[in-house]
Structures are given as C-alpha cells and as structure tokens.
Protein backbone atom coordinates (compact mmCIF):
# COMPACT_ATOMS: atom_id res chain seq x y z
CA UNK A 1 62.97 118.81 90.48
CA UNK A 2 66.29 120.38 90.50
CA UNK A 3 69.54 118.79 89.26
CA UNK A 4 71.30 119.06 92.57
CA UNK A 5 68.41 117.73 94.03
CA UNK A 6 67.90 114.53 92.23
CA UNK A 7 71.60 113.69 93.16
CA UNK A 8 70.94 113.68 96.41
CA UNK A 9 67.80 111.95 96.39
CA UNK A 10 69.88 109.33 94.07
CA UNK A 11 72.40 109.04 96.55
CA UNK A 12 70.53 109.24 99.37
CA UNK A 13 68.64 105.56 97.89
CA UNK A 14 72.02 104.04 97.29
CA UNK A 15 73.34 104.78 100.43
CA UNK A 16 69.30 102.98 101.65
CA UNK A 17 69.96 100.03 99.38
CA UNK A 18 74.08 99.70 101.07
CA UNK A 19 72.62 99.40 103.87
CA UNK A 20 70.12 96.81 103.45
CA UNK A 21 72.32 94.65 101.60
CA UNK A 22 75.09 94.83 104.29
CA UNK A 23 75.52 91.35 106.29
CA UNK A 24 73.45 91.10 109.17
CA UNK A 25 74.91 90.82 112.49
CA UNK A 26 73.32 89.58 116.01
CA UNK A 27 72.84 91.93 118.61
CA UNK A 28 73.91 89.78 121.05
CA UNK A 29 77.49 88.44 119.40
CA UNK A 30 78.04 90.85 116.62
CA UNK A 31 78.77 88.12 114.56
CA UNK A 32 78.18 88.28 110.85
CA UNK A 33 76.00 86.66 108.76
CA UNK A 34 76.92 86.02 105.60
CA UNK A 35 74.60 86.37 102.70
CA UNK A 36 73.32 83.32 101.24
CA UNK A 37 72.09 82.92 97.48
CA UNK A 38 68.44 82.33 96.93
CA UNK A 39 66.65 81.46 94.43
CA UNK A 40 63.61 83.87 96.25
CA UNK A 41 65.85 86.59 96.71
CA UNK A 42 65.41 89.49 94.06
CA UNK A 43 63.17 90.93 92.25
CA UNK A 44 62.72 88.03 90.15
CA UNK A 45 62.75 85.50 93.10
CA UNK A 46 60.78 81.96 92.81
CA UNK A 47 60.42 79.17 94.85
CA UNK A 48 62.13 76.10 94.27
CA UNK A 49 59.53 73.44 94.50
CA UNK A 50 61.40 70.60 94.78
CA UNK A 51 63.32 72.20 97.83
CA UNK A 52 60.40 73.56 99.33
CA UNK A 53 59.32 69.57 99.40
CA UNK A 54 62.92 68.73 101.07
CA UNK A 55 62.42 71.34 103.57
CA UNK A 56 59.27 70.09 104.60
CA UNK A 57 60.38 66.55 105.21
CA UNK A 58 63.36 68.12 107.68
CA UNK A 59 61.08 70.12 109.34
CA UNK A 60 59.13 66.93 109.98
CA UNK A 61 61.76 64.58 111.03
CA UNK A 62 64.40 67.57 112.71
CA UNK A 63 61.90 70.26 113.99
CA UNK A 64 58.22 69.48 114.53
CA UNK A 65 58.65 67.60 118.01
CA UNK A 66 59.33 71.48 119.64
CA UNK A 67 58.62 73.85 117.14
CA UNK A 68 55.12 74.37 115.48
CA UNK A 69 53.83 75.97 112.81
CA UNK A 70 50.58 77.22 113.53
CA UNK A 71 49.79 79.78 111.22
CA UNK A 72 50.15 77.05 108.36
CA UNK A 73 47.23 75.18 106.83
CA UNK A 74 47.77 71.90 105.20
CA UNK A 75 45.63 73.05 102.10
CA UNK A 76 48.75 75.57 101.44
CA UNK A 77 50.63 71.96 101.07
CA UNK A 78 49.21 71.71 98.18
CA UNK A 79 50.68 73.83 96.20
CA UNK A 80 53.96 72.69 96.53
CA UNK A 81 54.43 71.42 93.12
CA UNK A 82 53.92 67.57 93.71
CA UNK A 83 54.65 64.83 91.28
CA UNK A 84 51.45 63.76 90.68
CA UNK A 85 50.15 60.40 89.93
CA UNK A 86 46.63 59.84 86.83
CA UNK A 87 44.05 61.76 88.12
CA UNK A 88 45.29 62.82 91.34
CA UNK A 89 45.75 66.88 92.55
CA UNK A 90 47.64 68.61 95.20
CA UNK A 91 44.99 68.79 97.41
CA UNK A 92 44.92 64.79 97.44
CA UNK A 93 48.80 65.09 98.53
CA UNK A 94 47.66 67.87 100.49
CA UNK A 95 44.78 65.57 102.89
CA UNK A 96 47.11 62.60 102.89
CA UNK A 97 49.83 64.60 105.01
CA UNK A 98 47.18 66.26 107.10
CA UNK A 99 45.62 62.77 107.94
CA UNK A 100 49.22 61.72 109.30
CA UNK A 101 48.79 64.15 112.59
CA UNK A 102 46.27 63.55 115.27
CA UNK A 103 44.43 66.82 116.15
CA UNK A 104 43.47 67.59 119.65
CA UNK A 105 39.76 68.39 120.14
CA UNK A 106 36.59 68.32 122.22
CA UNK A 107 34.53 65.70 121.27
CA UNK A 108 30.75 65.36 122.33
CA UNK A 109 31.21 63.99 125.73
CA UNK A 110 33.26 67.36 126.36
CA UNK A 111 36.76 65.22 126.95
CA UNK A 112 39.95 65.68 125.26
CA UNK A 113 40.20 63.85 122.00
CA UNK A 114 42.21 63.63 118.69
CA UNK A 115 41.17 62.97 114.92
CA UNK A 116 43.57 63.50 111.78
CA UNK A 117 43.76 66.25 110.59
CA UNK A 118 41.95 67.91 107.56
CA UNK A 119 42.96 70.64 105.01
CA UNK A 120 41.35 73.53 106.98
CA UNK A 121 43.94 72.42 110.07
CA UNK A 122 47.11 73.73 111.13
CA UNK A 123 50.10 72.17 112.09
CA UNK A 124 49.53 70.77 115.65
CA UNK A 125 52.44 71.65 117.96
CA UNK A 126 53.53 68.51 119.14
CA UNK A 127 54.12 69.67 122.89
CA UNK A 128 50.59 70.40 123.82
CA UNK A 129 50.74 74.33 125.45
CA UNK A 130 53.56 76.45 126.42
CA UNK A 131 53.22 74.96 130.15
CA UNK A 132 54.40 71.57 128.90
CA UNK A 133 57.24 72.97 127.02
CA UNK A 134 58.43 75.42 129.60
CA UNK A 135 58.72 72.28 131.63
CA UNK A 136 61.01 70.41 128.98
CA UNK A 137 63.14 73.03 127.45
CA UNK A 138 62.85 75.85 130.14
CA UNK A 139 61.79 78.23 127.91
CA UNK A 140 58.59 77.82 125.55
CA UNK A 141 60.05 76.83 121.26
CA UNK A 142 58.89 79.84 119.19
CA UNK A 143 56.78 79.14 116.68
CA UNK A 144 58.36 79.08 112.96
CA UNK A 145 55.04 80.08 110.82
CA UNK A 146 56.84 83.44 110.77
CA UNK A 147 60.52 82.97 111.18
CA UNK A 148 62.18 84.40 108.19
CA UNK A 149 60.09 87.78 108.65
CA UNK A 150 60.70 88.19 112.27
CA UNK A 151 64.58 87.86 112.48
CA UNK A 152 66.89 90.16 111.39
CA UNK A 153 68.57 88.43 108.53
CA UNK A 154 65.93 86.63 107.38
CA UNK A 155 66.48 83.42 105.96
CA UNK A 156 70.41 84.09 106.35
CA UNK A 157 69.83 84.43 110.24
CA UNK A 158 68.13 80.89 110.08
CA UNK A 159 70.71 79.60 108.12
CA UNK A 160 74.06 81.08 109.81
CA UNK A 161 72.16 79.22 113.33
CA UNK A 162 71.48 75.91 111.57
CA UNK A 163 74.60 75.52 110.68
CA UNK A 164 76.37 77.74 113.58
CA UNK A 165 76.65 74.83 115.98
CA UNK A 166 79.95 73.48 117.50
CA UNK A 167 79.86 70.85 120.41
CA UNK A 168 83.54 71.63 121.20
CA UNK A 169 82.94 74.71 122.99
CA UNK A 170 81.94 73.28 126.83
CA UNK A 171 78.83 75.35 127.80
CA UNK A 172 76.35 74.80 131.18
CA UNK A 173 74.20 72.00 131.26
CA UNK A 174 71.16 72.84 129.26
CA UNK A 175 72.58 75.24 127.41
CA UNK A 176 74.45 74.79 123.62
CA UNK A 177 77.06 76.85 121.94
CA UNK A 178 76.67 78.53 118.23
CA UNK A 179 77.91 80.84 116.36
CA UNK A 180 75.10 82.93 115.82
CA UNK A 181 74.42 82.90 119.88
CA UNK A 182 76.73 81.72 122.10
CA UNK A 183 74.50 80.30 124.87
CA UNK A 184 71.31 79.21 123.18
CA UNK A 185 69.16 76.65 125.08
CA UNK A 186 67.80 75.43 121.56
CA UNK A 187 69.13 71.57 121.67
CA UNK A 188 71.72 70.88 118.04
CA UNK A 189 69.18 69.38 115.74
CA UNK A 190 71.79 67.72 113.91
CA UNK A 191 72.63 64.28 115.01
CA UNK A 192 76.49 63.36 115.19
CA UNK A 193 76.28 60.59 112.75
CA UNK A 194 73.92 61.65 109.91
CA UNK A 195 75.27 58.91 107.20
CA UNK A 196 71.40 56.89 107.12
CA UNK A 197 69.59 59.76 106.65
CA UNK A 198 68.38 60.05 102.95
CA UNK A 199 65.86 62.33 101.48
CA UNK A 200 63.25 60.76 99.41
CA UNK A 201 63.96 62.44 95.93
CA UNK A 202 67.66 61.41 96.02
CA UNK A 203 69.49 64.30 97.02
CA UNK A 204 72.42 63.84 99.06
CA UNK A 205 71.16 65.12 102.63
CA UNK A 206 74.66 67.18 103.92
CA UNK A 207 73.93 68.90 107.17
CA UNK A 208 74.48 72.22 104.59
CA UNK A 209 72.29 70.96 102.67
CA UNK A 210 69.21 70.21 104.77
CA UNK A 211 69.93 73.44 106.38
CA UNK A 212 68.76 75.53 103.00
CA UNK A 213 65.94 73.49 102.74
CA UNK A 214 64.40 73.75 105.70
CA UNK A 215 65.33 77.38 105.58
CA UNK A 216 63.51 77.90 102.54
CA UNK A 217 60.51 76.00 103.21
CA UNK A 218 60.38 78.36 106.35
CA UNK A 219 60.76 81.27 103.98
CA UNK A 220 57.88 80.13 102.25
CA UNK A 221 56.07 79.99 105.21
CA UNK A 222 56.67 82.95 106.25
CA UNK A 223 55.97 84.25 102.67
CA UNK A 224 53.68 82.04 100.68
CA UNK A 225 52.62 84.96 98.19
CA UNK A 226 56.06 85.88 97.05
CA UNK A 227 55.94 84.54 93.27
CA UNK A 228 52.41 86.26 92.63
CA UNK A 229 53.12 89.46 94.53
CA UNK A 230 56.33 89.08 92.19
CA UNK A 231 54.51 88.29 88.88
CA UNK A 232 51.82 91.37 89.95
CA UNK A 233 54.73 93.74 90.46
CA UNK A 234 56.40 93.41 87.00
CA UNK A 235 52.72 93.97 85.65
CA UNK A 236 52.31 96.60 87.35
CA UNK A 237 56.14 98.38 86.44
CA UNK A 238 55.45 97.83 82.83
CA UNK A 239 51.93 99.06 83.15
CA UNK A 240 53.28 102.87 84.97
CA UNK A 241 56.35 102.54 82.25
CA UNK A 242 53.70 102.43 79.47
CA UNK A 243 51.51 104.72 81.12
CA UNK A 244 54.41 107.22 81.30
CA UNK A 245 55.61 106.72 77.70
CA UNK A 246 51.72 107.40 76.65
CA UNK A 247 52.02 110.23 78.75
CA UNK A 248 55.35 111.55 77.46
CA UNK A 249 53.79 111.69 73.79
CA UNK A 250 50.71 112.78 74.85
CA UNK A 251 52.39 115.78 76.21
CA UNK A 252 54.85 116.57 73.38
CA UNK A 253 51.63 116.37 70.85
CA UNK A 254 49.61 118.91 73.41
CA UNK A 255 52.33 121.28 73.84
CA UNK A 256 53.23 120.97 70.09
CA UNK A 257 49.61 122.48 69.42
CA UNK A 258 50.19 124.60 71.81
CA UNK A 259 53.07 126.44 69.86
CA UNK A 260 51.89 126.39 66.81
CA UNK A 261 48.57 128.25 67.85
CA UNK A 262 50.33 131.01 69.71
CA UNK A 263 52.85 131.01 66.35
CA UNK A 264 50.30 131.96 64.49
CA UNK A 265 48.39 134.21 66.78
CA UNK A 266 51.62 136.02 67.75
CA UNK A 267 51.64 135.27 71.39
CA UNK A 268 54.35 135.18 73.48
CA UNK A 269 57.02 132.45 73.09
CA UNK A 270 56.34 129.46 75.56
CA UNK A 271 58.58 128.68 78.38
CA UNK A 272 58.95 124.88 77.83
C-alpha cells in the first residue's frame, strides 16, 4: 500500500470513529444526549454485578407492570454475581425469582391457568397481550429485552429519557413531557416523593441513580455476552499480533537466504 494511501485510509477511520463517538441526538427534538460513563463501554468494558442486581430490582418495582422482557430467561439470572449463602449456586437465586411470577398456561382441561415460573421461562409481561395494553396506555409498551441495541444512543438514549422528565411543562391529557421527546405517552416512572424507597444492598436510591442501574441491567439484556465476546477478542488480537511478529521473522530469515544464495550464484540484486 502506498504512503498517500494509508493516510487516507487513516483518516478516513478517524473521521468513522468522530462520528460514532459524537452525542446522539433524537430525530424528533434534536436534542442531545450526552455521553454517559460506563463501566461496559470500551474495549475493556465489564459488567458491574452489583449494579446489574440494582437494576433488576427497579425494573421490578418501576417497569415490569407495562414493559416486559421477553427475550430474557430467568436461568440468565443466574449469573449475576449473587452473594451466595453454604452450598447454594446462582441457579438456586436464579429459581427462587422465577417462582415469584405466575406464568400463564393451558392446563389439561384446555382453560387458562398460571404456575410459577421455572428457569427455562421468560419474563411474563404483566399486561396479558398487546389488546389489553392498547386499551390502558393507547399504544402497546415496547418490550425492553432489546432496548439498548435498538435505540440510537444506546444506553445514553435510555438514560437521557429516564431522567428527561419535567412535570412543569403542561402537556394533553395522556400525554407527558421530556426532554428526550416532548410528547411521549410513556407515564414518569418516578414518583414525586421517592424518600422510602431503599435498595436492598444499601445504596442510596437517587432518581440518577436508579436511572444507571436500570439502564445497565437493560444493557445487559440487550447484551449478555459482552465480557466473553470481550475476553475472546483480546485473545484473539494478541493471537494475529503474534502471528504477525512470527510472520515478520519468518520472512526476514526467508528472504535473508534468499540473498545470500543469489550472492553467491551472482544473480541479480533483489528488489526488497
């Protein structure tokens, strides 16, 4: 490859890579969304288990009764990083959250019927079928399974709503004002008064605060294989840079050879 060539192929990534890591902004506002730090961000990125944990327990008490998730099996709960008690696993956490939903089914009469869940479930959705929650919201709650891969922004988009919400601005009944989208018929999950509400671990539960977690938990979601297609990647970059180096010596010895048998047979002198 020529000189002039690799410049522009160099800046034709960096202008790529601007780009990308430009704010975000909504089609329908404009408005910017700032960049958020994450700890899955990079190519380094992990999950932070104990957050992940947080972020379940506000998608549970601030999300679940519109939005499901139903691309998520409870056995994936397990993996979560749990504090563990003598001899118990992640999958034990794992069935005792699944066992706390009621999942609808067709029992052996061939009526409607519920049983608790089991690891091989998914999240029920809590309103039924997208008739029922047409009826209650107007408009059927996505589901989050995939979130922070469908949305521009990502997990910033999520985050920049979550926390884009002002009840000052008057807006038509039904209908809620944020930052992020102006009219949104998606209700303010936050209650006004949020001083009772205490996460189990400890940490202090700001409206910021619960906002990342449940943001990250839905990254994770939407992403579950992040830290291994992470840990596979730097494998495989150190494997290609060893393979290269091997290859770089491997040359130089081959080509050195080379030289030294047309030397002495008085060939002509090699280009390279």
């Amino acid at each position: 490859m020529r000189f002039g060539t690799l410049i522009k192929t160099l800046s034709a990534a960096a202008a790529l890579m601007a780009l990308t890591a430009a704010p975000a902004q909504t089609e329908e506002t404009g408005y910017s969304i700032d960049s958020q730090s994450w700890t899955f961000t990079g190519p380094l990125g992990h999950y932070d288990e104990r957050q992940l944990q947080r972020g379940l327990y506000i998608y549970q008490t601030r999300c679940q009764a519109c939005h499901s998730l139903g691309l998520v099996r409870f056995s994936s709960l397990g993996e979560l990083g749990w504090e563990l008690l003598e001899g118990q696993t992640g999958e034990d956490v794992a069935k005792a959250i699944a066992s706390n939903y009621e999942i609808p089914y067709i029992n052996d009469d061939g009526e409607n019927d519920t049983r608790p869940g089991v690891l091989n479930d998914t999240f029920p959705w809590a309103l039924g079928n997208p008739k029922r929650a047409t009826a209650t919201y107007g408009k059927s709650p996505p589901d989050l399974s995939t979130m922070a891969r469908s949305r521009i922004g990502g997990a910033d988009y999520i985050y920049a709503l979550l926390t884009g919400y002002d009840d000052a601005h008057e807006q038509p009944e039904g209908a809620y004002y944020n930052k992020v989208m102006p009219v949104i018929s998606m209700p303010n999950p936050w209650p006004a008064d949020m001083s009772d509400f205490e996460y189990p671990d400890g940490t202090v539960a700001t409206l910021e605060q619960q906002a990342r977690d449940v943001t990250a938990f839905l990254n994770w979601t939407a992403d579950p294989y992040l830290e291994a297609r992470h840990k596979w990647g730097i494998v495989v970059v150190l494997y290609m840079l060893a393979l290269t180096i091997v290859s770089f010596f491997a040359y130089r010895i081959v080509a050195a050879q080379v030289h030294s048998r047309l030397e002495a047979e008085g060939g002509p002198e090699p280009d390279h």
